[in-house]
Each structure stands twice: as C-alpha cells, then as structure tokens.
PDB file of N, CA and C in Angstrom:
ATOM      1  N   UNK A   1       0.994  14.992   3.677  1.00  0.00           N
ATOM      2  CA  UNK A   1       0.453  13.656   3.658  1.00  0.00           C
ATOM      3  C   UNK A   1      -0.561  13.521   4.783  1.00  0.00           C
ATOM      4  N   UNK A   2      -1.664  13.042   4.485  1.00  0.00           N
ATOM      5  CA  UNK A   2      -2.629  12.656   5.584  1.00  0.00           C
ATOM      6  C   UNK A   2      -2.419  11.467   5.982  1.00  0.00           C
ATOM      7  N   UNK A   3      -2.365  10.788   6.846  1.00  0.00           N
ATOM      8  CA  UNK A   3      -2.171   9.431   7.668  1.00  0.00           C
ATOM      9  C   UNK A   3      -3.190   9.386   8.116  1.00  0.00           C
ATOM     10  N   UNK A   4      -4.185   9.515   7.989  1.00  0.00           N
ATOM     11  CA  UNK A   4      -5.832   9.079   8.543  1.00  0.00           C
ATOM     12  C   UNK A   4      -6.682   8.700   6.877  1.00  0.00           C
ATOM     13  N   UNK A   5      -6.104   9.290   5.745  1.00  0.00           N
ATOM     14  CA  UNK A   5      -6.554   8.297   4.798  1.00  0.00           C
ATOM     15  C   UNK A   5      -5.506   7.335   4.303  1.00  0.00           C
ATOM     16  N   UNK A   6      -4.444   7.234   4.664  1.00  0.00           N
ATOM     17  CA  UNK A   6      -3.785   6.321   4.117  1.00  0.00           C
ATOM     18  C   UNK A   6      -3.715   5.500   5.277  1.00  0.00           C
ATOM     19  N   UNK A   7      -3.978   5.749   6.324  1.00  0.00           N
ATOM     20  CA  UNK A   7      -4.669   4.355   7.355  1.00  0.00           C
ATOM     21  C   UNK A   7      -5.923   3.541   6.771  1.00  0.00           C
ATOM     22  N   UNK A   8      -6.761   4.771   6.789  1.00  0.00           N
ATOM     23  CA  UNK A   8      -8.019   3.812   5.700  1.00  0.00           C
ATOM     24  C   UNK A   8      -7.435   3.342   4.184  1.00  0.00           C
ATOM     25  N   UNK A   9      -6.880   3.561   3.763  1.00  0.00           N
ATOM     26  CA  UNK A   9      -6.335   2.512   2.660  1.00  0.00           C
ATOM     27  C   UNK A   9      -6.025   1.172   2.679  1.00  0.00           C
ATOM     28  N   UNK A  10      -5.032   1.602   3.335  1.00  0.00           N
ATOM     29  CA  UNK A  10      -4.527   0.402   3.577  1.00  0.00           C
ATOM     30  C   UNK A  10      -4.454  -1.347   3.636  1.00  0.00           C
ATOM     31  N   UNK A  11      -6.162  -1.455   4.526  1.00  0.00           N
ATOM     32  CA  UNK A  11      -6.817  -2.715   3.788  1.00  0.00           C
ATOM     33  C   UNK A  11      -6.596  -2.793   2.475  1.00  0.00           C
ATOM     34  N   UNK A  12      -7.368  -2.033   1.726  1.00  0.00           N
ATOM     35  CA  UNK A  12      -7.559  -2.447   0.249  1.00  0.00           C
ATOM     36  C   UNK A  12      -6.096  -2.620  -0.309  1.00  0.00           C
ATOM     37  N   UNK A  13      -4.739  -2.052   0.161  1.00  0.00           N
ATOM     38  CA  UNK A  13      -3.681  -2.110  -0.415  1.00  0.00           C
ATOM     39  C   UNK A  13      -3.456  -3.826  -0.028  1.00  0.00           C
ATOM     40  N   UNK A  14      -2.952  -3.642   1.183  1.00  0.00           N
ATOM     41  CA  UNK A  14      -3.174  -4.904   1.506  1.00  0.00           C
ATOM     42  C   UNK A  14      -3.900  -6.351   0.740  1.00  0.00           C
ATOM     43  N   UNK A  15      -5.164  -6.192   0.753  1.00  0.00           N
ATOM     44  CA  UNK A  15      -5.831  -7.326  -0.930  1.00  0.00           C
ATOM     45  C   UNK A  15      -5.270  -7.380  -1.794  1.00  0.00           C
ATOM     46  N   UNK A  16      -4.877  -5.892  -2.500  1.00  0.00           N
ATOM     47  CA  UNK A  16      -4.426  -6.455  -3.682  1.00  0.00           C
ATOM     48  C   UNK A  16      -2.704  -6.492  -3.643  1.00  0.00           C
ATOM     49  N   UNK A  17      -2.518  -6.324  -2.507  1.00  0.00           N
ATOM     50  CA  UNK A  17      -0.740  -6.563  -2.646  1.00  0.00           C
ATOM     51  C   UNK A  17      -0.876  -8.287  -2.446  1.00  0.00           C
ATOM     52  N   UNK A  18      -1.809  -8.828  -1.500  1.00  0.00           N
ATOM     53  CA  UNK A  18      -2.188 -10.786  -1.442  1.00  0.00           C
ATOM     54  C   UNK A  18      -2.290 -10.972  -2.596  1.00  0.00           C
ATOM     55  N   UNK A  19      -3.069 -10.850  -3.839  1.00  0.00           N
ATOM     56  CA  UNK A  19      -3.619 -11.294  -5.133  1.00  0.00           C
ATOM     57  C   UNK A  19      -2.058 -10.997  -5.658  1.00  0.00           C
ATOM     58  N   UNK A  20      -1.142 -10.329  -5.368  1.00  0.00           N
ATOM     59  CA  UNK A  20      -0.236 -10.095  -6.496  1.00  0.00           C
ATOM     60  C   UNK A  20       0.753 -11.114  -6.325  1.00  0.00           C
ATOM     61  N   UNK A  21       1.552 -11.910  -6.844  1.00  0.00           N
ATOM     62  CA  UNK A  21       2.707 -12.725  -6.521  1.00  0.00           C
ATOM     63  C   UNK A  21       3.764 -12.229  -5.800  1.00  0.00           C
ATOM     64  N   UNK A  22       4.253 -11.022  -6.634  1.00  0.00           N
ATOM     65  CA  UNK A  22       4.947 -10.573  -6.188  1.00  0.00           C
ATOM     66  C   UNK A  22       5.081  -9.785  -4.589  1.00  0.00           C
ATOM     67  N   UNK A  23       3.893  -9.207  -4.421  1.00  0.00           N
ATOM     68  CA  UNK A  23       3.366  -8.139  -3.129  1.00  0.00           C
ATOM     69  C   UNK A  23       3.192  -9.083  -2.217  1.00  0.00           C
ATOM     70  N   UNK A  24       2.934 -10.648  -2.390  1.00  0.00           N
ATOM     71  CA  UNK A  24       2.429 -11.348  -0.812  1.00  0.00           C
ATOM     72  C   UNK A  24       3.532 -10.728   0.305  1.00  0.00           C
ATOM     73  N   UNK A  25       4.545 -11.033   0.599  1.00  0.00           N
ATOM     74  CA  UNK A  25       5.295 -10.635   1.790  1.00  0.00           C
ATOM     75  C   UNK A  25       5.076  -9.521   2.222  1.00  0.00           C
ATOM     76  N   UNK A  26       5.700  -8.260   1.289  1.00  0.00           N
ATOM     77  CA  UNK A  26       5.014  -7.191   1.636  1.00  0.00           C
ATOM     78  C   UNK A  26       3.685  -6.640   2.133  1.00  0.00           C
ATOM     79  N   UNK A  27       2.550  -7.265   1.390  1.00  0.00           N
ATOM     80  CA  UNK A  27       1.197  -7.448   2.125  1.00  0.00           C
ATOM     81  C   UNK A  27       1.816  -7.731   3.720  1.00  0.00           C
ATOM     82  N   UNK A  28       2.214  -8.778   4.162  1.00  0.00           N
ATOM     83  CA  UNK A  28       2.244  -9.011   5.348  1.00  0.00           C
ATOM     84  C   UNK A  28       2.698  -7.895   6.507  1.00  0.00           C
ATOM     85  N   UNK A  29       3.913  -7.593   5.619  1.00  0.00           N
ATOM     86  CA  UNK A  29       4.619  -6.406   6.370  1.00  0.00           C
ATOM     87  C   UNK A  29       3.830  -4.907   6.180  1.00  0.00           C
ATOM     88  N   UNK A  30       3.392  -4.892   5.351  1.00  0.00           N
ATOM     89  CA  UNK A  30       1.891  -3.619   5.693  1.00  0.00           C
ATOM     90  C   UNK A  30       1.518  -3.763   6.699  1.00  0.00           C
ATOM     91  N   UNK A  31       0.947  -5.080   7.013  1.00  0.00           N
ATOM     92  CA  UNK A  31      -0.500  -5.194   7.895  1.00  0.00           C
ATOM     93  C   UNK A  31       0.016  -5.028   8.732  1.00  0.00           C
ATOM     94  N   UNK A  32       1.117  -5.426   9.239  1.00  0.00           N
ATOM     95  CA  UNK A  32       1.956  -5.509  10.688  1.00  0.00           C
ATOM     96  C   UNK A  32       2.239  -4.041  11.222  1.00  0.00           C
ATOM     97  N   UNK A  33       2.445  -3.498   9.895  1.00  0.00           N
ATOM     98  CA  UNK A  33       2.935  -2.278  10.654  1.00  0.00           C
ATOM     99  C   UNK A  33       1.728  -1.282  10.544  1.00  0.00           C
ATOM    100  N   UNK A  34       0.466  -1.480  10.044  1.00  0.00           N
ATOM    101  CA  UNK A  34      -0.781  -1.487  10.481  1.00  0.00           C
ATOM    102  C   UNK A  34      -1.095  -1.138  12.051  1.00  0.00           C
ATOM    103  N   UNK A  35      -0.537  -2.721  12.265  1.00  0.00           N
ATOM    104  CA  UNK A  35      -1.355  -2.559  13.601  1.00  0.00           C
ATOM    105  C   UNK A  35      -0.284  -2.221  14.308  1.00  0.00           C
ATOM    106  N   UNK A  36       0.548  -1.786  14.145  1.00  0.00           N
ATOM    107  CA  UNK A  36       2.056  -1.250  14.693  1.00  0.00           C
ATOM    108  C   UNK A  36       1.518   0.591  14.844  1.00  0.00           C
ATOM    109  N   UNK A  37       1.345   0.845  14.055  1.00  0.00           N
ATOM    110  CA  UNK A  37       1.018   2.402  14.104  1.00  0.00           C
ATOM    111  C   UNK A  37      -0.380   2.424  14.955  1.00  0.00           C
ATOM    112  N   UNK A  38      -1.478   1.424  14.671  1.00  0.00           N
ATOM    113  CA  UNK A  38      -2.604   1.849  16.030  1.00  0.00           C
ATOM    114  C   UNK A  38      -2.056   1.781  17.373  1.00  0.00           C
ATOM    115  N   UNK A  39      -0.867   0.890  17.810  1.00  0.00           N
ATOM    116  CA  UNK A  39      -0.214   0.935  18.821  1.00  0.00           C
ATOM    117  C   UNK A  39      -0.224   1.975  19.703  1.00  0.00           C
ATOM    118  N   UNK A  40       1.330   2.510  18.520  1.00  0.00           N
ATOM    119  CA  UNK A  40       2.317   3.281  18.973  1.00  0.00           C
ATOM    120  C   UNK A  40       1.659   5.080  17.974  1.00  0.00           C
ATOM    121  N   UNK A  41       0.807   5.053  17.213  1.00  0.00           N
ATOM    122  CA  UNK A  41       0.848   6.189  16.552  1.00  0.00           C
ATOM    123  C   UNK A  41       1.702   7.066  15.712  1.00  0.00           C
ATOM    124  N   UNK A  42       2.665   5.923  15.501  1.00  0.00           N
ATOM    125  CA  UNK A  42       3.941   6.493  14.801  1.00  0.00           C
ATOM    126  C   UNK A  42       3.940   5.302  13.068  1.00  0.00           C
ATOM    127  N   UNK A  43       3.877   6.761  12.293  1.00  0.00           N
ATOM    128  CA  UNK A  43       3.744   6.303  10.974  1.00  0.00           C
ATOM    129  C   UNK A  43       4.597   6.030   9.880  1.00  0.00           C
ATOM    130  N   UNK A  44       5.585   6.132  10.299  1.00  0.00           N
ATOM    131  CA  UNK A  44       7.022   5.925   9.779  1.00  0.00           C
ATOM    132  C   UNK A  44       6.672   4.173   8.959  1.00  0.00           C
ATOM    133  N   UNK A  45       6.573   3.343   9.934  1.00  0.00           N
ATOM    134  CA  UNK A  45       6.442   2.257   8.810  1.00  0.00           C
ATOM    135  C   UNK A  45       6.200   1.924   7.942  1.00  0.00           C
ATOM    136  N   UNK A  46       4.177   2.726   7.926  1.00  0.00           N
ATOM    137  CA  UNK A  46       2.784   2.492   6.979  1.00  0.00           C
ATOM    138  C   UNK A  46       3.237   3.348   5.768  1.00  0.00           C
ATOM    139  N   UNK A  47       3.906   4.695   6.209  1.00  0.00           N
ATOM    140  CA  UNK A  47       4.863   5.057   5.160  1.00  0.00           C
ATOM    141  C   UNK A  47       6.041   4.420   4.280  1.00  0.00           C
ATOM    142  N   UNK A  48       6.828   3.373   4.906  1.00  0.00           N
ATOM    143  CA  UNK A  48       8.009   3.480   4.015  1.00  0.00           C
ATOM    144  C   UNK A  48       7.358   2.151   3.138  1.00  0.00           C
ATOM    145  N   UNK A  49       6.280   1.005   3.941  1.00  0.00           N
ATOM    146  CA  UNK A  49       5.936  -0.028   3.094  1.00  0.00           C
ATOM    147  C   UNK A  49       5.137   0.450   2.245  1.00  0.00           C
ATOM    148  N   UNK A  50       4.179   1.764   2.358  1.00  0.00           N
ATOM    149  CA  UNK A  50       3.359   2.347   1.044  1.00  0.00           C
ATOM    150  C   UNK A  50       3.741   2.471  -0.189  1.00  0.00           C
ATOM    151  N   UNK A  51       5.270   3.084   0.140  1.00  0.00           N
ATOM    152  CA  UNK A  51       5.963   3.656  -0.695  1.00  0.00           C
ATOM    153  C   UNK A  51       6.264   2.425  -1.549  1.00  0.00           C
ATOM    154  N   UNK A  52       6.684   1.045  -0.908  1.00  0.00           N
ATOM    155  CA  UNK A  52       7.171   0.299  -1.731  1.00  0.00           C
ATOM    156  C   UNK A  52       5.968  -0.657  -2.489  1.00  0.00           C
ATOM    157  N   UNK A  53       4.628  -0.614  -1.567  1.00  0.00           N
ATOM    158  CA  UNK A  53       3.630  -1.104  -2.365  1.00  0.00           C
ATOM    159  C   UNK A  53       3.239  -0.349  -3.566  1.00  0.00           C
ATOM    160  N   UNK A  54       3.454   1.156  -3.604  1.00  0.00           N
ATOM    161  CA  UNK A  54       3.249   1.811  -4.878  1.00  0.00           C
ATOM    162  C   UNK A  54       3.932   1.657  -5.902  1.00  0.00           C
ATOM    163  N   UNK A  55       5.373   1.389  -5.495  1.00  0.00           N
ATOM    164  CA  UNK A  55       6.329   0.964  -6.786  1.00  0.00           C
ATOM    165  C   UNK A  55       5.861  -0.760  -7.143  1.00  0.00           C
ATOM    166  N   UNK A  56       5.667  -1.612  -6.351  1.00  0.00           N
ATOM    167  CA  UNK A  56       5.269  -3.188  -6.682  1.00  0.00           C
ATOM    168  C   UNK A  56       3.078  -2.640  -7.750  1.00  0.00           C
ATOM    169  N   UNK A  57       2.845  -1.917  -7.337  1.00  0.00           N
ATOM    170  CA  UNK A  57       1.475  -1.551  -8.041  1.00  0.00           C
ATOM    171  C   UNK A  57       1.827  -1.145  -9.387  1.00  0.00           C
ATOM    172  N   UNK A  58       2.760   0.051  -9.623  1.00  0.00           N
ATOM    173  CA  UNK A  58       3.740   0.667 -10.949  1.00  0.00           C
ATOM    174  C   UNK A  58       4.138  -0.719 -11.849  1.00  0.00           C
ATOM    175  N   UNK A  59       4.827  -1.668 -11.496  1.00  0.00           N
ATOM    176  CA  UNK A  59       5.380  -2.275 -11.851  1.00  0.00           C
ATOM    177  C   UNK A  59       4.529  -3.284 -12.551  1.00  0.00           C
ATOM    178  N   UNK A  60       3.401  -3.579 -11.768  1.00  0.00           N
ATOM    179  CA  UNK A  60       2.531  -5.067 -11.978  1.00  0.00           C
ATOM    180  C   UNK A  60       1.885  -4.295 -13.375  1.00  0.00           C
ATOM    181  N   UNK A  61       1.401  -2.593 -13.180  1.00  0.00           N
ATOM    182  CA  UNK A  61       0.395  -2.095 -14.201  1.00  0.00           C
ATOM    183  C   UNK A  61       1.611  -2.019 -15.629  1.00  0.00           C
ATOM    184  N   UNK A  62       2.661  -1.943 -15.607  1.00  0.00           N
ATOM    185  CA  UNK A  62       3.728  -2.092 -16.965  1.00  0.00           C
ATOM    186  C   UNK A  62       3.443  -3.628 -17.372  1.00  0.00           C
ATOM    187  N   UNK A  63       3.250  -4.057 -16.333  1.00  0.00           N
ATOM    188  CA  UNK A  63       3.329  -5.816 -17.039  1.00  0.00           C
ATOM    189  C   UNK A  63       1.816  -5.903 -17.887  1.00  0.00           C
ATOM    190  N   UNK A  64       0.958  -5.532 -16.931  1.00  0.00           N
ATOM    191  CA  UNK A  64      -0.316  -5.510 -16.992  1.00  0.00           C
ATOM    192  C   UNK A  64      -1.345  -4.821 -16.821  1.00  0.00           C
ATOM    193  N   UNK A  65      -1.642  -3.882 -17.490  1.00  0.00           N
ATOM    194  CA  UNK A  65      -2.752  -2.604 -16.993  1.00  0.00           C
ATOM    195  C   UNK A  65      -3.235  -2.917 -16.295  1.00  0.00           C
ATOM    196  N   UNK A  66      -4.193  -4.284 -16.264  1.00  0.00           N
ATOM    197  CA  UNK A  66      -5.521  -4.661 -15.705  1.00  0.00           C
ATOM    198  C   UNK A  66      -4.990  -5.132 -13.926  1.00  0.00           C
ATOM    199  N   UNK A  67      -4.099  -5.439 -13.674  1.00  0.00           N
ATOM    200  CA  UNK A  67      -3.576  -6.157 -12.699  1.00  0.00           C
ATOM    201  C   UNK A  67      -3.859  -5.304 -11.499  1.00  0.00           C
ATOM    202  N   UNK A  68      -3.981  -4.018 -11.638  1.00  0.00           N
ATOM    203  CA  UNK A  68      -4.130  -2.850 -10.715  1.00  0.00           C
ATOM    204  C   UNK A  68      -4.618  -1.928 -10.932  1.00  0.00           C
ATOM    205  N   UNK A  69      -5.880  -1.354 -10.545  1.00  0.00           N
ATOM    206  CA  UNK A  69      -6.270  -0.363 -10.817  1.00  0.00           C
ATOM    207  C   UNK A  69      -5.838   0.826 -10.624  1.00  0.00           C
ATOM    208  N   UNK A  70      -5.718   1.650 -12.135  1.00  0.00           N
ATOM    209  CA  UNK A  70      -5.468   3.354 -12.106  1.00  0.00           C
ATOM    210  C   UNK A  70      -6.050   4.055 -11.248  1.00  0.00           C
ATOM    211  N   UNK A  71      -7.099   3.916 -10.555  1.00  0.00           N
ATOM    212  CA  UNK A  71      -7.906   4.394  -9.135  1.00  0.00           C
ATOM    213  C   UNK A  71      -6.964   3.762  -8.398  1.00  0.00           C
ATOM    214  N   UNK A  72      -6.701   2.994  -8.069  1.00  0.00           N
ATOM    215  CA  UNK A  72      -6.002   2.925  -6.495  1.00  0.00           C
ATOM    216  C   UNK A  72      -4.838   3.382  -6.575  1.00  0.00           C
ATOM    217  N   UNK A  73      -3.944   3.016  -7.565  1.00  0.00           N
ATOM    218  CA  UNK A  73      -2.166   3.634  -8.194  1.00  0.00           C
ATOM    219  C   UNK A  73      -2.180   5.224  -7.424  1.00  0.00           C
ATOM    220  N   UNK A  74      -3.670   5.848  -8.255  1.00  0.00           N
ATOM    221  CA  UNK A  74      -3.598   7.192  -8.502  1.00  0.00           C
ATOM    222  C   UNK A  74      -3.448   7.725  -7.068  1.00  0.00           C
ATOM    223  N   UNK A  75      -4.603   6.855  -6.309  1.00  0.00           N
ATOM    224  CA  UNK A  75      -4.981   7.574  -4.707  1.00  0.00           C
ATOM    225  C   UNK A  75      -3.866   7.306  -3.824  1.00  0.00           C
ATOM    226  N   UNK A  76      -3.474   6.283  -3.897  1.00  0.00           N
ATOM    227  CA  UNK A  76      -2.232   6.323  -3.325  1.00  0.00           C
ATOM    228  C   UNK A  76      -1.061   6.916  -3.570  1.00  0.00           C
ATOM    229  N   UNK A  77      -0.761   7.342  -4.357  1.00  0.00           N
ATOM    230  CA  UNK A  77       0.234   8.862  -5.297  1.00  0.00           C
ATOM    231  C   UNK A  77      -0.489   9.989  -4.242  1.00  0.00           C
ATOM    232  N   UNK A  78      -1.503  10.269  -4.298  1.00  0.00           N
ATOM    233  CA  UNK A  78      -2.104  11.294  -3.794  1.00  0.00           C
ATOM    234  C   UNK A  78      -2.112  11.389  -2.101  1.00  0.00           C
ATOM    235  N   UNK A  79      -1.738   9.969  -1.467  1.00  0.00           N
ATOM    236  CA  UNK A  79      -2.184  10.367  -0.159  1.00  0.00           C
ATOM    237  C   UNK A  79      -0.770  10.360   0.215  1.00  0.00           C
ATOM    238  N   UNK A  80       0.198   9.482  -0.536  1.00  0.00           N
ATOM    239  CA  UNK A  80       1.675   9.763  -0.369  1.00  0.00           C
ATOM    240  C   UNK A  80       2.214  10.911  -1.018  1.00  0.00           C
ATOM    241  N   UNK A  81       1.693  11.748  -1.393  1.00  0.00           N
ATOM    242  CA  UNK A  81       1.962  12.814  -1.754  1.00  0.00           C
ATOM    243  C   UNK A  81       2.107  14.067  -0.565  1.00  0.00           C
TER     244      UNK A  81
END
C-alpha cells in the first residue's frame, strides 16, 4: 500500500463521502484522521476509515451505479491494496 497516494486521495474521498447520506460522519472522521497522520505520521487511521469508506462507496454503487464513480471505487481498491 502506498500512503502518499492515498493521502492524496483522500480529499476527493472525503466530497463524496459529504454528498452521500450515509458517509457524512465518516467524511468527518477521515478528515480528522487526515490531519492526524500529518501530525503524527502514523497511518493506521487513514487506513482503517478508507477501508470503511470503500465498503459505504460498494454499497451506495448497488443502490446506484451513478452515485459513485467506478474510477474512484476502483483507485481506491488499488491504493488499499
């Protein structure tokens, strides 16, 4: 896993976890631990909330293809990979 692109992600996860109903809180708790890892440099957080913004992204695209883009789903599979 690289943590220097899934730092740069992150914003954009962030937007569309706000636009989603479901993702607002979580959005929040991204960002926090955002600026939690420029801190401290420890990525444990940006990781475990990724993980759960990818399953809330999975979920919204079953309801709704359009709700989330297959580009971002995908890249984020890929950088949590």
């Amino acid at each position: 896993m690289k943590v220097e692109k899934l730092e740069k992600m992150i914003p954009e996860v962030v937007q569309k976890l706000s636009k989603l109903k479901a993702g607002e809180v979580l959005a929040a708790e991204l960002d926090w631990c955002l600026g939690s890892f420029k801190y401290d440099n420890n990525p444990e957080g940006i990781i475990e909330k990724s993980h759960a913004a990818l399953a809330v992204f999975k979920e919204a695209r079953e309801k709704n293809s359009k709700a989330v883009s297959k580009k971002l789903v995908e890249s984020l599979e890929k950088v949590l990979s």
